[in-house]
N, C-alpha and C. Protein backbone atom coordinates (compact mmCIF):
# COMPACT_ATOMS: atom_id res chain seq x y z
N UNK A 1 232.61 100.26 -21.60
CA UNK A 1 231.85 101.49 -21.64
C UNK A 1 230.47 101.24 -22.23
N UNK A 2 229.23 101.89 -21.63
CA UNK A 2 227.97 101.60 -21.84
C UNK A 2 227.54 102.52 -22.48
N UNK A 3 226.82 102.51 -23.56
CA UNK A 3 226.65 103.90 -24.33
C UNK A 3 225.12 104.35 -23.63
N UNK A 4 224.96 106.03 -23.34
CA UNK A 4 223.93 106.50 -22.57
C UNK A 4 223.26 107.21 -23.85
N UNK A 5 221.69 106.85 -23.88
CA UNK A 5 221.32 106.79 -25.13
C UNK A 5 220.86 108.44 -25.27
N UNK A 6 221.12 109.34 -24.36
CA UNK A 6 221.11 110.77 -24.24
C UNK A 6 222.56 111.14 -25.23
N UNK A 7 223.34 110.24 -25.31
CA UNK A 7 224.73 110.64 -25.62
C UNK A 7 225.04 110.34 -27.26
N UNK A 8 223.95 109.86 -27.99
CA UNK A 8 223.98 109.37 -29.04
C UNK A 8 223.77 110.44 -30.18
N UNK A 9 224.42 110.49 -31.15
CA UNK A 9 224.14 111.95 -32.01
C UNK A 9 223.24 111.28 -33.30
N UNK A 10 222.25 112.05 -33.37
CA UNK A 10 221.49 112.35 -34.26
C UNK A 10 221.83 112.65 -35.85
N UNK A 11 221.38 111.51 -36.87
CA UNK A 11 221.76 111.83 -38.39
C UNK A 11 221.43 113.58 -38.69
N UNK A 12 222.14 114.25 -39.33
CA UNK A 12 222.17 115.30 -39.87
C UNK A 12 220.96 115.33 -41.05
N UNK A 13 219.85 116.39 -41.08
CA UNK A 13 218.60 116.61 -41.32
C UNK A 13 219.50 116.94 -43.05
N UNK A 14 218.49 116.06 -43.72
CA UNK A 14 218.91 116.22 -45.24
C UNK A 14 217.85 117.26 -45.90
N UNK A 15 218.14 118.08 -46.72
CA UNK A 15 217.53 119.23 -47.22
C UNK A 15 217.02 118.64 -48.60
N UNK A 16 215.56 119.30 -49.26
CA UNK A 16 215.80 119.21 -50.99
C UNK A 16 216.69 120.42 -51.68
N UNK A 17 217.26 119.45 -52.67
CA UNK A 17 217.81 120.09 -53.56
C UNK A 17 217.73 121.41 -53.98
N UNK A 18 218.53 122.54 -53.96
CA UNK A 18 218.45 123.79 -54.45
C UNK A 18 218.06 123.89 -55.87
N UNK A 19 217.26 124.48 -55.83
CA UNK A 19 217.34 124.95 -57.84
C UNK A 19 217.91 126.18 -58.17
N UNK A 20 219.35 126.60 -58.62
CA UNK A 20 219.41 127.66 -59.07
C UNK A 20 219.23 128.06 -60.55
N UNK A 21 218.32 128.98 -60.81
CA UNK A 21 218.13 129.97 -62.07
C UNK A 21 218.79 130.94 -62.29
N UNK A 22 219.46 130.98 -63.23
CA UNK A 22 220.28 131.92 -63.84
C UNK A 22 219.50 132.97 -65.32
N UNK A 23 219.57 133.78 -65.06
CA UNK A 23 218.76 134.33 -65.95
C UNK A 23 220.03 135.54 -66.62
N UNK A 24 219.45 135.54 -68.36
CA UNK A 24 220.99 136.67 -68.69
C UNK A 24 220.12 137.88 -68.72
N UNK A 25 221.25 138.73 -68.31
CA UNK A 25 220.95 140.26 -68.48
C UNK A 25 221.14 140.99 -69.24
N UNK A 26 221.81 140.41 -70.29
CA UNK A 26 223.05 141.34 -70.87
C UNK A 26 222.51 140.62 -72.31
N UNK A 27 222.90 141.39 -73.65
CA UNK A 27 222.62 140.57 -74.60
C UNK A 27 224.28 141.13 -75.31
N UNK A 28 225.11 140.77 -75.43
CA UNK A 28 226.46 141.14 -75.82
C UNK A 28 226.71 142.24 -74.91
N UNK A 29 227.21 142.95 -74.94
CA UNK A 29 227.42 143.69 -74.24
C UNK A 29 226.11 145.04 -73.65
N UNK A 30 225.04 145.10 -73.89
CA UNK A 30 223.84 145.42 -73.48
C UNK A 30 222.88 144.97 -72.94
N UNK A 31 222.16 145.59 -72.09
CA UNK A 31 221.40 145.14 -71.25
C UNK A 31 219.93 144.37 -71.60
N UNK A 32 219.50 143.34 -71.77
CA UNK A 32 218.25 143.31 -72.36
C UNK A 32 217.50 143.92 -72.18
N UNK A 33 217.05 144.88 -70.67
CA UNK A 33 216.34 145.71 -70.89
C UNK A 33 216.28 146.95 -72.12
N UNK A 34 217.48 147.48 -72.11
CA UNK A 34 217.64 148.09 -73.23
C UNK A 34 217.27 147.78 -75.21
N UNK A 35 217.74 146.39 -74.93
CA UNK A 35 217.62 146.01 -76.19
C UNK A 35 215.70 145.53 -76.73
N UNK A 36 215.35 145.42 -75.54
CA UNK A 36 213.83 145.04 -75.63
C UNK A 36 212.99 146.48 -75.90
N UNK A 37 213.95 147.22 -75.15
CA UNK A 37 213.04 148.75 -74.95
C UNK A 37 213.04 149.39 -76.63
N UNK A 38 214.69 148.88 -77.15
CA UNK A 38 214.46 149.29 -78.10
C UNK A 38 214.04 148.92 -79.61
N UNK A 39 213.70 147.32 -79.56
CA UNK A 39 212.85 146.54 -79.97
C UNK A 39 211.51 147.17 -80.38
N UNK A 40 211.09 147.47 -79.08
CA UNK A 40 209.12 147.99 -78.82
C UNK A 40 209.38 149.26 -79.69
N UNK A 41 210.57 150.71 -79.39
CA UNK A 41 210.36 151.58 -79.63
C UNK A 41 210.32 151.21 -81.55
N UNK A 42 211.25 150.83 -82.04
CA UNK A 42 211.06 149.91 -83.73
C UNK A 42 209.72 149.45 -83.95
N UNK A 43 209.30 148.66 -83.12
CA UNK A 43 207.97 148.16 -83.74
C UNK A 43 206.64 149.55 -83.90
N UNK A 44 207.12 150.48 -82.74
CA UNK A 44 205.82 151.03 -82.92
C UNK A 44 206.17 152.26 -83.97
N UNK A 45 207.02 152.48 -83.99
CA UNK A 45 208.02 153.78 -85.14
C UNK A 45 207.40 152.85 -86.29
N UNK A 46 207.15 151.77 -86.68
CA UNK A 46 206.63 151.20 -87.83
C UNK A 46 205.78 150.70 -87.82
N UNK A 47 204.80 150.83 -86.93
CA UNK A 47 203.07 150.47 -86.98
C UNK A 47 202.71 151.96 -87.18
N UNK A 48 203.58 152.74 -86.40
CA UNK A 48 202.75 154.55 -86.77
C UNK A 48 202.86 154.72 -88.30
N UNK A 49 203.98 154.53 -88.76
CA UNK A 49 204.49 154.85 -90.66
C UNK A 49 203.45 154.15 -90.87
N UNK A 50 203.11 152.88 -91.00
CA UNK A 50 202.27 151.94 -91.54
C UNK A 50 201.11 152.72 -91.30
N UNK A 51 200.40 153.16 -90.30
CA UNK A 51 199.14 154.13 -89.95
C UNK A 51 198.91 155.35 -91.30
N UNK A 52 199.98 155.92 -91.06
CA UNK A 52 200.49 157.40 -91.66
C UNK A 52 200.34 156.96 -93.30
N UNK A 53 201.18 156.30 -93.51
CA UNK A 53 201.07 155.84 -94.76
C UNK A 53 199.55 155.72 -95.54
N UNK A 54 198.57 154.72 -94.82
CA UNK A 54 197.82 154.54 -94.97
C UNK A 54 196.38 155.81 -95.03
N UNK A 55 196.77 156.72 -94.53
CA UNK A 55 196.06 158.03 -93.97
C UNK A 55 194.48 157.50 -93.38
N UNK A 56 195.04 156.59 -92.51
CA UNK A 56 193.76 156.36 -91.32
C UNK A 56 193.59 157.58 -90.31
């Protein structure tokens, strides 16, 4: 048998590497959005006192 060079299969096209990122959402059982939101709302509840205090 003569091999017909139409009949010959082709190496399988190699891809790069995937990168998957995992990012958390959650910080214990809450959402970081939440916990960030309520982060900011703390900081500024105590830059206003700090204001107030000061009677700027």
């Amino acid at each position: 048998m003569s091999k017909d060079s139409k009949a010959q299969h082709r190496a399988p096209r190699q891809h790069p590497p995937t990168k998957i990122i995992v990012e958390r959402h959650y910080v214990g059982t809450e959402k970081m959005e939440t916990v960030f939101k309520r982060i900011a709302e703390e900081q500024i509840t105590k830059k206003v006192k700090e204001i107030a205090e000061k009677g700027i």
